[in-house]
C-alpha atoms as a PDB file:
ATOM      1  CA  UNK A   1       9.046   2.501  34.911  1.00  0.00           C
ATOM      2  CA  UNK A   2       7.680   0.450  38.013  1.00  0.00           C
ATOM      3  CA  UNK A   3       5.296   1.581  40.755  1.00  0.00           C
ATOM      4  CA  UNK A   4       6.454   0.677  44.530  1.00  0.00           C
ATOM      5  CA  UNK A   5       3.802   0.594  47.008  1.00  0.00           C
ATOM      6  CA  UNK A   6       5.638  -0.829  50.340  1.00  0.00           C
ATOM      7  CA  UNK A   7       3.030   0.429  52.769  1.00  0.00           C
ATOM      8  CA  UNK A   8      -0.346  -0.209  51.823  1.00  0.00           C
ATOM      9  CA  UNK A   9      -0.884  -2.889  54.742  1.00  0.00           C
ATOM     10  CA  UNK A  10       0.235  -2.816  58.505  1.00  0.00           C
ATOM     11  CA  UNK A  11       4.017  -3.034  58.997  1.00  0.00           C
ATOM     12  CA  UNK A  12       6.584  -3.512  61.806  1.00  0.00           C
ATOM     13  CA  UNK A  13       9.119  -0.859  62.921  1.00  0.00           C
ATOM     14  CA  UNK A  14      11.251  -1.442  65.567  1.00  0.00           C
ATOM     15  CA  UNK A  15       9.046  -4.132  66.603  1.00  0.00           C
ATOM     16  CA  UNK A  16       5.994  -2.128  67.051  1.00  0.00           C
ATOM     17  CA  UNK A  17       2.829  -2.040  64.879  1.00  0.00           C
ATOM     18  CA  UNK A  18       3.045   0.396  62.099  1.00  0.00           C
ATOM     19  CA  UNK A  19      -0.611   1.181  60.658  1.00  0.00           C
ATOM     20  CA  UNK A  20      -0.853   0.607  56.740  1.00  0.00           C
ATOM     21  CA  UNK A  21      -0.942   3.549  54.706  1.00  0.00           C
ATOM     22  CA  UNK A  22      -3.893   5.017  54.007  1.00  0.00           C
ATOM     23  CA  UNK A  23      -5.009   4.830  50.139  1.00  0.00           C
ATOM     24  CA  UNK A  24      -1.319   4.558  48.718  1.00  0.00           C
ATOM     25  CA  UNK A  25      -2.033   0.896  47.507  1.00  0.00           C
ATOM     26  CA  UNK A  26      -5.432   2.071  46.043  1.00  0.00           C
ATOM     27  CA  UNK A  27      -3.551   4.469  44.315  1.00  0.00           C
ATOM     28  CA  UNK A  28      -0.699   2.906  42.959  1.00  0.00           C
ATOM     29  CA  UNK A  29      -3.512   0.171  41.606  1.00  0.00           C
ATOM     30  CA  UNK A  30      -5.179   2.758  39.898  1.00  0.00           C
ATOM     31  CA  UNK A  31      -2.247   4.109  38.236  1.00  0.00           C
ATOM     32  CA  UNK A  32      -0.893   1.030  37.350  1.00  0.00           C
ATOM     33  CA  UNK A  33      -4.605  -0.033  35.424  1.00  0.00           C
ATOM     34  CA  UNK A  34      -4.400   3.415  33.903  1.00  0.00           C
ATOM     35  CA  UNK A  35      -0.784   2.882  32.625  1.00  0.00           C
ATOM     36  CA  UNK A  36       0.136  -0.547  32.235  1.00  0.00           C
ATOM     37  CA  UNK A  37       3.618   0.298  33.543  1.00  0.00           C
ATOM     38  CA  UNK A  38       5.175  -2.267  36.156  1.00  0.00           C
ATOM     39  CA  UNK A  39       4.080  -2.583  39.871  1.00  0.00           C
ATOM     40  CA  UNK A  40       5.463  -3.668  42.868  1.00  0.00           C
ATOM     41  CA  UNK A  41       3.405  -3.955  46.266  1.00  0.00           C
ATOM     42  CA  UNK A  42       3.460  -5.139  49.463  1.00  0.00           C
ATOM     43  CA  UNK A  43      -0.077  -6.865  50.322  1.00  0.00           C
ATOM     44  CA  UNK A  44       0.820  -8.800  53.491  1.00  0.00           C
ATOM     45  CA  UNK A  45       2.692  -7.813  57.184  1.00  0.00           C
ATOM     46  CA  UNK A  46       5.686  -9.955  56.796  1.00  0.00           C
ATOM     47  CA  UNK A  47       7.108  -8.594  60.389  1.00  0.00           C
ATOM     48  CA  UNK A  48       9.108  -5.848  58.639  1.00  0.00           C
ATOM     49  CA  UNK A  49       8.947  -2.205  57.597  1.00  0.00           C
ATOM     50  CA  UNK A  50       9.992  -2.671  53.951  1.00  0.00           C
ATOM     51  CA  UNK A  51      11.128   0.926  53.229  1.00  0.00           C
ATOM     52  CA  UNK A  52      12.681   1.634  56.877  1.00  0.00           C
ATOM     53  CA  UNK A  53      14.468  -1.387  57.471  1.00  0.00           C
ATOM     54  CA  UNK A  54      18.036  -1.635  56.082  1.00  0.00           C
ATOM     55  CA  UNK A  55      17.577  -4.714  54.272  1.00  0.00           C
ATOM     56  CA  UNK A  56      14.147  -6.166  53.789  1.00  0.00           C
ATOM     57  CA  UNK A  57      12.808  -9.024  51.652  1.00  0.00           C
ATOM     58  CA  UNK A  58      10.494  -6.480  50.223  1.00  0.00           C
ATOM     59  CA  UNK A  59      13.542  -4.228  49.034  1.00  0.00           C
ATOM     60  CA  UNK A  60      15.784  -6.904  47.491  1.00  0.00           C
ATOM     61  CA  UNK A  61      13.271  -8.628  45.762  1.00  0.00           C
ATOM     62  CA  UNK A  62      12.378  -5.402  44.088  1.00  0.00           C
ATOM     63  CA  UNK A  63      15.826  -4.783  43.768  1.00  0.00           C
ATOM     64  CA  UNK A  64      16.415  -8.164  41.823  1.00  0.00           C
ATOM     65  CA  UNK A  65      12.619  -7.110  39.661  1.00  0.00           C
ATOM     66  CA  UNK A  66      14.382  -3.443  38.558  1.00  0.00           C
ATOM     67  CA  UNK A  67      17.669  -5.383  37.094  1.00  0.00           C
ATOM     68  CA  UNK A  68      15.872  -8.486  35.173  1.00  0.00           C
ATOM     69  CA  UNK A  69      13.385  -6.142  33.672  1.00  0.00           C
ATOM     70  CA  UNK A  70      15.858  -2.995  32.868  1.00  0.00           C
ATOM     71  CA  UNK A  71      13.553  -0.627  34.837  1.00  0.00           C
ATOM     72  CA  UNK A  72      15.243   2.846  34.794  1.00  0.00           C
ATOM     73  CA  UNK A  73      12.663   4.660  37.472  1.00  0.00           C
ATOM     74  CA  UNK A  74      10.522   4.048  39.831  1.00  0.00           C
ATOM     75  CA  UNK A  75       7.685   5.997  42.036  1.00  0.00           C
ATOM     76  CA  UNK A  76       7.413   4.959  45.394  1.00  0.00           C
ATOM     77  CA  UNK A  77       3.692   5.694  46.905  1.00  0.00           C
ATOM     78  CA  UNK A  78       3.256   6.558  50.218  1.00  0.00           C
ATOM     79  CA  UNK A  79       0.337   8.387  52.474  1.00  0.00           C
ATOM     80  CA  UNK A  80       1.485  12.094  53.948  1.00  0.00           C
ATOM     81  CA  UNK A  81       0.414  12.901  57.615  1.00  0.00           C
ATOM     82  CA  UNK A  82      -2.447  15.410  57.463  1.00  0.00           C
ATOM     83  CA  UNK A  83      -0.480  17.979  59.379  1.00  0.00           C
ATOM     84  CA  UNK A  84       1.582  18.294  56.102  1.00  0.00           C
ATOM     85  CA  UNK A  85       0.685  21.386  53.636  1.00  0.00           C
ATOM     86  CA  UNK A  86       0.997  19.507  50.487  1.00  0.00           C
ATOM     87  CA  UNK A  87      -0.454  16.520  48.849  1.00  0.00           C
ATOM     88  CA  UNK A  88       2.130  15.415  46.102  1.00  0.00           C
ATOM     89  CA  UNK A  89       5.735  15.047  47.039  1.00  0.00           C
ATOM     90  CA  UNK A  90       8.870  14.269  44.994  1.00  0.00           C
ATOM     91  CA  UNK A  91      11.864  13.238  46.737  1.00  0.00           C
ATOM     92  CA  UNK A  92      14.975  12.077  44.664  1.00  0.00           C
ATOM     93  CA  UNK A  93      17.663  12.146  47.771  1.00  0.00           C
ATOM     94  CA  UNK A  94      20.520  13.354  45.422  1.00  0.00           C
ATOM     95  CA  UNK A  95      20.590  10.006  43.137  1.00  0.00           C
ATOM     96  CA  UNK A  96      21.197   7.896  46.850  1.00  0.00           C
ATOM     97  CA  UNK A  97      17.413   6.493  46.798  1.00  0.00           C
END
């Protein structure tokens, strides 16, 4: 298993400043000391939005991390928007994610 954390710092999206996710890097840091299990984590603004963008460097090169190391899942931490009425959600997009 590998943790994702793609938006823990400020991002670009369609060229404008995206603000870095609250507490999902914290998070995925935490789990990952708990667990030992694989991470994966953006840490700098590399003029991308690594989750929204088609292709990003962040992607691929967690792409190319899942197939050396025969990783089979993966939990991808992100922040909700307060105006949402839960706090944990799992999204699995049909097997297309």
């Amino acid at each position: 298993m590998i943790l994702s954390a793609p938006h823990g710092v400020e991002q670009l999206r369609l060229g404008k400043k995206k603000y870095g996710e609250p507490g999902s890097l914290a998070l995925a840091l935490q789990v990952q000391k708990k667990t030992g299990v694989h991470l994966f984590a953006k840490t700098s603004n590399k003029g991308d939005d690594a989750n929204f963008d088609v292709v990003s460097p962040y992607k691929e090169a967690l792409k190319r991390y899942i197939k050396e190391n025969g990783i089979k899942f993966l939990i991808d931490f992100h922040s909700l928007a307060a105006k949402r009425r839960i706090d944990v959600n799992f999204g699995v997009n049909w097997g297309r994610n």
